[in-house]
C-alpha atoms as a PDB file:
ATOM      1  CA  UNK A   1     -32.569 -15.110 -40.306  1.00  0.00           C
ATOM      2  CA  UNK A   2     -36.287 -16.017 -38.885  1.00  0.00           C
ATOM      3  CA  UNK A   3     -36.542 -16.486 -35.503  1.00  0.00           C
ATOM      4  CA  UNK A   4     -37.081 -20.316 -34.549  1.00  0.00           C
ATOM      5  CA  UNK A   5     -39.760 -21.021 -31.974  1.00  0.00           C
ATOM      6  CA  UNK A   6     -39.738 -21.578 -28.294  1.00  0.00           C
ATOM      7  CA  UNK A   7     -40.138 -25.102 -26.862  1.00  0.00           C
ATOM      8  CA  UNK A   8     -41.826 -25.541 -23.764  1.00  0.00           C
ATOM      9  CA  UNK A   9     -42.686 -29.338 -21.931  1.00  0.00           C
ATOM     10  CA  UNK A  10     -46.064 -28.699 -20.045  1.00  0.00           C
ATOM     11  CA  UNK A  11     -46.943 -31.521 -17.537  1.00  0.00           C
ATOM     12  CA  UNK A  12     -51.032 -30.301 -17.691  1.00  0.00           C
ATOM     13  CA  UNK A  13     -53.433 -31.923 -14.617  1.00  0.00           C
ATOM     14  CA  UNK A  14     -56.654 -31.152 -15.402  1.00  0.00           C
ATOM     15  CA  UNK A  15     -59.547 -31.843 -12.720  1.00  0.00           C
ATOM     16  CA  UNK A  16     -62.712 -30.341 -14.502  1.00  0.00           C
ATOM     17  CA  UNK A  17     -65.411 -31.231 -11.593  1.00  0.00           C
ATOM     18  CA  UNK A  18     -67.946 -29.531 -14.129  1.00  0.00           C
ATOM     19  CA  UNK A  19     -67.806 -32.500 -16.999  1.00  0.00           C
ATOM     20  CA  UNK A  20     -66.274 -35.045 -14.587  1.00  0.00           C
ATOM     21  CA  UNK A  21     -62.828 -35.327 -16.546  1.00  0.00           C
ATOM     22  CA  UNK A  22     -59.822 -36.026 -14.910  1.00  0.00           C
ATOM     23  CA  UNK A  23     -56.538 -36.454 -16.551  1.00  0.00           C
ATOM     24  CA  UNK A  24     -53.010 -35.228 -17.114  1.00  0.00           C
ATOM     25  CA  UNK A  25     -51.769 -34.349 -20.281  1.00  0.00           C
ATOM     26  CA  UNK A  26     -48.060 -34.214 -21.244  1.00  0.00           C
ATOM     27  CA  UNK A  27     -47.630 -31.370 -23.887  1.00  0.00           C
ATOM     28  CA  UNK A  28     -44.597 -30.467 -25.795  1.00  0.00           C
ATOM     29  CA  UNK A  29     -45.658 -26.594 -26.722  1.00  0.00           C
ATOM     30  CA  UNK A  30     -43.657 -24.538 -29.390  1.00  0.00           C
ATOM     31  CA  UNK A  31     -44.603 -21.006 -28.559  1.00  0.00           C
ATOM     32  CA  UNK A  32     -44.225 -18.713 -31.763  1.00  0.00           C
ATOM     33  CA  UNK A  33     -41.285 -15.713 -31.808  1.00  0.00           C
ATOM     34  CA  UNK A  34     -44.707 -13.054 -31.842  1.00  0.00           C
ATOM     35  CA  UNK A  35     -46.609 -14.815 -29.592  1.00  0.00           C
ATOM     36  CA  UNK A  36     -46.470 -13.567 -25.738  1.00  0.00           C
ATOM     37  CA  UNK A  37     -46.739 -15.662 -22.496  1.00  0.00           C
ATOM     38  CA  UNK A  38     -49.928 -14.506 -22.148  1.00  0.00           C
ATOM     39  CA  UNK A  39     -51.635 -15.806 -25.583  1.00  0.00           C
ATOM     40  CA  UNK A  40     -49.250 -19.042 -24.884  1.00  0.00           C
ATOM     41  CA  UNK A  41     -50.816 -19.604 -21.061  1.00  0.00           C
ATOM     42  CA  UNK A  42     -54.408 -19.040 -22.700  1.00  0.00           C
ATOM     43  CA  UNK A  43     -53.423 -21.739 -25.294  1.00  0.00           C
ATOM     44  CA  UNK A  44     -52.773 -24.012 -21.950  1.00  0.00           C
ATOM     45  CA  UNK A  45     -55.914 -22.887 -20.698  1.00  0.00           C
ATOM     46  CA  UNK A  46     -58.243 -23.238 -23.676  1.00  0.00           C
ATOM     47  CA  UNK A  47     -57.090 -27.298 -23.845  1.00  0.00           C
ATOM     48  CA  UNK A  48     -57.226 -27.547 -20.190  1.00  0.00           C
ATOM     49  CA  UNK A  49     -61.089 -26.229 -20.720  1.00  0.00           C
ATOM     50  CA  UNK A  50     -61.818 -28.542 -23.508  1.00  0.00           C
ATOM     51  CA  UNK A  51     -59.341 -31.597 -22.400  1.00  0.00           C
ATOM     52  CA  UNK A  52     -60.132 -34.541 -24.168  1.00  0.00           C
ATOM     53  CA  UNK A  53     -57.937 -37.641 -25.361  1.00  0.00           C
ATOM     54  CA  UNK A  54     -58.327 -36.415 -28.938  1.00  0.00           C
ATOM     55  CA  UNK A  55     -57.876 -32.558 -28.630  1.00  0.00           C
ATOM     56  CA  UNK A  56     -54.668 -31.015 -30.283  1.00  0.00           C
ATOM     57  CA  UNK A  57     -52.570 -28.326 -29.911  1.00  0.00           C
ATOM     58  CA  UNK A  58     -52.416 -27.051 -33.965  1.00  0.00           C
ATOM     59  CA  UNK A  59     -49.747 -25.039 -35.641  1.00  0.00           C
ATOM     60  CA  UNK A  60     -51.169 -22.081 -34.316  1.00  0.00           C
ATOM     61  CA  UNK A  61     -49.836 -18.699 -35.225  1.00  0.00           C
ATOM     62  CA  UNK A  62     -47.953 -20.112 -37.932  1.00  0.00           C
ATOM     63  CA  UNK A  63     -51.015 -21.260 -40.058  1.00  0.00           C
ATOM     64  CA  UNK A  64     -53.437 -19.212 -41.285  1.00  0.00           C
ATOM     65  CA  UNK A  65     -56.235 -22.059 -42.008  1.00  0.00           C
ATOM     66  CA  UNK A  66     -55.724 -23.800 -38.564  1.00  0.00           C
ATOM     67  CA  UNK A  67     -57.752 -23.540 -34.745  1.00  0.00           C
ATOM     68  CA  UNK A  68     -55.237 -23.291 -32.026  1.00  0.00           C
ATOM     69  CA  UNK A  69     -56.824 -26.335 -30.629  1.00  0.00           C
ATOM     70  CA  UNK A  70     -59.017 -28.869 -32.673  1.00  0.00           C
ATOM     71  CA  UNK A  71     -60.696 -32.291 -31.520  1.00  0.00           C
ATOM     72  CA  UNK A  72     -60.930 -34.450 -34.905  1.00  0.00           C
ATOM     73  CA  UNK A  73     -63.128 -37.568 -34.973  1.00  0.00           C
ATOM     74  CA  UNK A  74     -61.314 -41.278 -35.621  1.00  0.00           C
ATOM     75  CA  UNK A  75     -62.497 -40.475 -39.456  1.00  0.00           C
ATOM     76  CA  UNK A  76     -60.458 -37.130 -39.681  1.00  0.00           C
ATOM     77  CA  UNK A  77     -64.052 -34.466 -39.444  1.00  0.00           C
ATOM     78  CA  UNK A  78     -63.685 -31.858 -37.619  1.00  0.00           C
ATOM     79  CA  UNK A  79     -65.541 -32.277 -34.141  1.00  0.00           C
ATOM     80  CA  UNK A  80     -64.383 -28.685 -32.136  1.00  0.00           C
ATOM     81  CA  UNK A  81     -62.215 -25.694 -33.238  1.00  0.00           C
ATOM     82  CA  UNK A  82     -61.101 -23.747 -30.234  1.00  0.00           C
ATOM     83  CA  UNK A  83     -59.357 -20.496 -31.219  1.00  0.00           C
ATOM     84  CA  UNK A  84     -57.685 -17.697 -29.049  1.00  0.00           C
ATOM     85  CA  UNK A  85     -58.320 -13.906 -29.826  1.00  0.00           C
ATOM     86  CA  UNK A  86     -60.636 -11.837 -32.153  1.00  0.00           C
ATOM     87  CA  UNK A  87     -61.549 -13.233 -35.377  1.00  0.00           C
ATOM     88  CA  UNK A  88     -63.143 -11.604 -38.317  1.00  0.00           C
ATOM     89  CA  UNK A  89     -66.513 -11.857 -39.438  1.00  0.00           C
ATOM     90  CA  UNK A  90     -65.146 -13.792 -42.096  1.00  0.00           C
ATOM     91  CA  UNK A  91     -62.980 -16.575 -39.865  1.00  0.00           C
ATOM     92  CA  UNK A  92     -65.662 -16.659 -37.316  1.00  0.00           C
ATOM     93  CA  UNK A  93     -68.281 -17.947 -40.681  1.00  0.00           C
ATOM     94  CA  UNK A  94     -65.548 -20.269 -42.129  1.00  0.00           C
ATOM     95  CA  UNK A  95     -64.882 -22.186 -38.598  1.00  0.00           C
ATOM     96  CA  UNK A  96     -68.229 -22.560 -38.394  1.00  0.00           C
ATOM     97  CA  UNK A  97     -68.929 -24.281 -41.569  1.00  0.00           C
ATOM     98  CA  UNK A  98     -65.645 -25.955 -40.992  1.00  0.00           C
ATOM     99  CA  UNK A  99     -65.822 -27.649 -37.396  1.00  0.00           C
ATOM    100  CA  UNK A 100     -69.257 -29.416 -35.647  1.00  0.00           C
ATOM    101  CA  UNK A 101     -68.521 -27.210 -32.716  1.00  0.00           C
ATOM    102  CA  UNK A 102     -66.555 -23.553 -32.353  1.00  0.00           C
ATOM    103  CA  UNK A 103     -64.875 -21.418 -29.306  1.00  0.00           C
ATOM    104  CA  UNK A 104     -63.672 -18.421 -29.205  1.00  0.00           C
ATOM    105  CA  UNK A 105     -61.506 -17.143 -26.419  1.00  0.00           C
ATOM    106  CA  UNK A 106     -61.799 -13.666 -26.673  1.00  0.00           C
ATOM    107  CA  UNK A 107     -59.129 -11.692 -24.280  1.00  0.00           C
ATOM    108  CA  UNK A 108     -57.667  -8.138 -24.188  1.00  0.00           C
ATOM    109  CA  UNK A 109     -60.035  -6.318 -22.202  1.00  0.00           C
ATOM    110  CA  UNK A 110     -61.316  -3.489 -23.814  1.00  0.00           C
ATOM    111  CA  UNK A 111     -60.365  -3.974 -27.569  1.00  0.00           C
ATOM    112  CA  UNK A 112     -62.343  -7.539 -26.962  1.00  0.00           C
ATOM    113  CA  UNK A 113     -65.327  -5.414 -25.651  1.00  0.00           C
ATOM    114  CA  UNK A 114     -64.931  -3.422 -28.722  1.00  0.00           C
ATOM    115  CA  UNK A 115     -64.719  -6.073 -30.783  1.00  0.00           C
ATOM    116  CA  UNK A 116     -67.384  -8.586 -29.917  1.00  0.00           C
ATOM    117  CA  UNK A 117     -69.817  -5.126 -30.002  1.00  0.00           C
ATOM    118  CA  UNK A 118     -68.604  -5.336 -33.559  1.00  0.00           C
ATOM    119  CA  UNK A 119     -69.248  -8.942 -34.721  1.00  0.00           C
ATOM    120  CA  UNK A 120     -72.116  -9.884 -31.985  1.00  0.00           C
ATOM    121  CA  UNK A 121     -74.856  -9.425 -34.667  1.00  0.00           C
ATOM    122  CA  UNK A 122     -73.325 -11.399 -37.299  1.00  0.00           C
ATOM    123  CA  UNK A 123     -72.804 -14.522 -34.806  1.00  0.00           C
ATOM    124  CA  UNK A 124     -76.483 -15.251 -33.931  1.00  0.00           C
ATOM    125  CA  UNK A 125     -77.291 -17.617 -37.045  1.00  0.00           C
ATOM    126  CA  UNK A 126     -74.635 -20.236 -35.627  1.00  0.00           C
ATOM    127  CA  UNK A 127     -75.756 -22.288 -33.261  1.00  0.00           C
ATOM    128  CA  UNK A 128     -72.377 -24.112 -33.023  1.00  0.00           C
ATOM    129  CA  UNK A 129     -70.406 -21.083 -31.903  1.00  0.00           C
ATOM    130  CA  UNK A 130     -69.385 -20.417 -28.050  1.00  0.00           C
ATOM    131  CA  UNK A 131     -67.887 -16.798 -27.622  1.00  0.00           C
ATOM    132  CA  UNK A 132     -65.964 -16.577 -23.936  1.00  0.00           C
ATOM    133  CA  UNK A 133     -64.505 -13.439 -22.651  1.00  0.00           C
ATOM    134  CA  UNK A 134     -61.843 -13.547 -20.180  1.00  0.00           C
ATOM    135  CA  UNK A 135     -60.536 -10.262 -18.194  1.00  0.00           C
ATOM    136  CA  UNK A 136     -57.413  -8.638 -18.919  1.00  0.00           C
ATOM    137  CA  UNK A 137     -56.462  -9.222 -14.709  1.00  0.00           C
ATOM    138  CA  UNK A 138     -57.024 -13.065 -15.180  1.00  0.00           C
ATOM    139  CA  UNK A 139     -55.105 -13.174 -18.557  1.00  0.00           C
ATOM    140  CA  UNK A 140     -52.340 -11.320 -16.873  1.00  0.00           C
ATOM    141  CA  UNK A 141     -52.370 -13.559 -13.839  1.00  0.00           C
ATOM    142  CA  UNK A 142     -51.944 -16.416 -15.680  1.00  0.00           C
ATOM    143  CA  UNK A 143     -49.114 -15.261 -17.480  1.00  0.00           C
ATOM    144  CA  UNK A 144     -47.039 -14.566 -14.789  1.00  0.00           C
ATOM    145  CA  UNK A 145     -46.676 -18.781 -14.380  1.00  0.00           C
ATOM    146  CA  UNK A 146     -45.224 -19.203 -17.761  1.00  0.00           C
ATOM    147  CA  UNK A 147     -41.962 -20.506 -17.634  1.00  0.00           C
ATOM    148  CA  UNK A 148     -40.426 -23.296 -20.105  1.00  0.00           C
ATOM    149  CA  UNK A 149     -40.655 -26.299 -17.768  1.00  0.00           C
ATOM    150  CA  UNK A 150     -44.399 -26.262 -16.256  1.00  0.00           C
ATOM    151  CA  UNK A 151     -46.417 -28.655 -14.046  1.00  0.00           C
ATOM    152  CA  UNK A 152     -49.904 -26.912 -14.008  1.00  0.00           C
ATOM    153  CA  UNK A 153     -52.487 -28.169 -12.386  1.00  0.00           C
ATOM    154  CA  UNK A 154     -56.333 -26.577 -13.734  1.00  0.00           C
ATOM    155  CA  UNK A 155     -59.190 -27.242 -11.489  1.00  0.00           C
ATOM    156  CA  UNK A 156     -62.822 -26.138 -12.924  1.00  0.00           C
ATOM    157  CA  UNK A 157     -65.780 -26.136 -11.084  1.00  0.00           C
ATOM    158  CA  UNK A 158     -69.282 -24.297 -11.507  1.00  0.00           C
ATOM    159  CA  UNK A 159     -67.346 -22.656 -14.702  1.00  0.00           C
ATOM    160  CA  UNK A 160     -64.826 -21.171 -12.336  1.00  0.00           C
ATOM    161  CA  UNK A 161     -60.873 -22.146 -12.980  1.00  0.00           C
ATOM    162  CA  UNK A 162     -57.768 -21.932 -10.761  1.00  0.00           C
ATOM    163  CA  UNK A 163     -54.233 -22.801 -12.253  1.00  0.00           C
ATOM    164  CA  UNK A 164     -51.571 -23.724  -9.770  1.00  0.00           C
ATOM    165  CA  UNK A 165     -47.943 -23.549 -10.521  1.00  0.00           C
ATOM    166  CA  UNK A 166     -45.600 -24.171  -8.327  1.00  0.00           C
ATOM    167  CA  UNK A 167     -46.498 -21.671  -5.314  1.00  0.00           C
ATOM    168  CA  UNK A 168     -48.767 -19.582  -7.485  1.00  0.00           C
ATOM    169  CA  UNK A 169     -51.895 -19.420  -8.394  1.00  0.00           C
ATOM    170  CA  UNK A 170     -54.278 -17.743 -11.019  1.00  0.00           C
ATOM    171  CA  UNK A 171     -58.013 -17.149 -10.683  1.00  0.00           C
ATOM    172  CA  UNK A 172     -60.402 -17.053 -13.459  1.00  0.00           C
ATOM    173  CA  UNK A 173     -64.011 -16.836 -14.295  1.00  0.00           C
ATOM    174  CA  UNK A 174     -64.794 -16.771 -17.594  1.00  0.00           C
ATOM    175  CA  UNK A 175     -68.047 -15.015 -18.745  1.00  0.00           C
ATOM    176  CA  UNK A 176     -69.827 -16.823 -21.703  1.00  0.00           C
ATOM    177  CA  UNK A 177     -70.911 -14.109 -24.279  1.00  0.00           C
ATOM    178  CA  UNK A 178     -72.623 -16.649 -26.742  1.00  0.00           C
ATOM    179  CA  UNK A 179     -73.358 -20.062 -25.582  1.00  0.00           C
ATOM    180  CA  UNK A 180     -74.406 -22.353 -28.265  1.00  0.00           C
ATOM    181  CA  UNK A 181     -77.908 -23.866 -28.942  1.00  0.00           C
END
């Protein structure tokens, strides 16, 4: 019998200083049987870095042809598709001709190093594609805070982001390794 997926309620304040957004989000989060705390908290992360009243949490893991985030337009295009981990050549192209605008949250330390050595040629012709990098320390921080009841409050200024839970906290500062045109 398949495993049946994880439910967590995420109570998400987000004060991004940097685009002058300030809202909370209440999230209902099913967190796939494969998928760690870690991937799950960068999931949190990645919306809380692209919060808008239209951006939602996808299928994820569970769909192949699917972001983990995506921001569609009132007439159902495509406007961002914000996925988690290290795509192919061959996702990377298709998102791009799929969505106006495409993140990647690369994470994993080395193997992401590795990777985005791998691909970083093939990604200069789009001009709609953001690649960020975030260290294995900072992923691992923020996983420590998952838990399946979370009030998380994300504050991001000058492209630097601290998640509070509770009494802890997690530092991060992404590093941009494309920025689009």
């Amino acid at each position: 019998m398949a495993q049946k997926s994880t439910i967590y309620k995420v109570e998400l304040s987000v004060s991004d200083m940097d685009r002058h957004y300030y809202e909370t989000h209440k999230l209902t989060v099913a967190k796939h049987p494969s998928e760690t705390d870690e991937r799950l908290m960068l999931r949190l992360l990645a919306f809380a870095l692209n919060a808008d009243e239209q951006l939602e949490l996808t299928k994820g893991l569970s769909t192949d042809d699917e972001p983990d985030i995506w921001r569609k337009s009132l007439s159902g295009e495509l406007e961002l598709w914000v996925a988690l981990g290290l795509p192919s050549d061959k996702v990377i192209r298709q998102s791009c001709g799929k969505a106006d605008k495409v993140i990647i949250y690369a994470y994993g330390g080395k193997p992401a190093e590795v990777w985005w050595d791998k691909v970083q040629g093939s990604t200069t012709r789009f001009d709609n594609l953001r690649v960020v990098n975030l260290s294995e320390q900072a992923s691992g921080d923020l996983a420590a805070l998952a838990s399946r009841s979370m009030k998380l409050q994300v504050n991001i200024q000058d492209g630097d982001v601290m998640v509070s839970a509770d009494d802890s906290i997690a530092y991060l500062s992404p590093v941009t390794w494309k920025d689009m045109a």
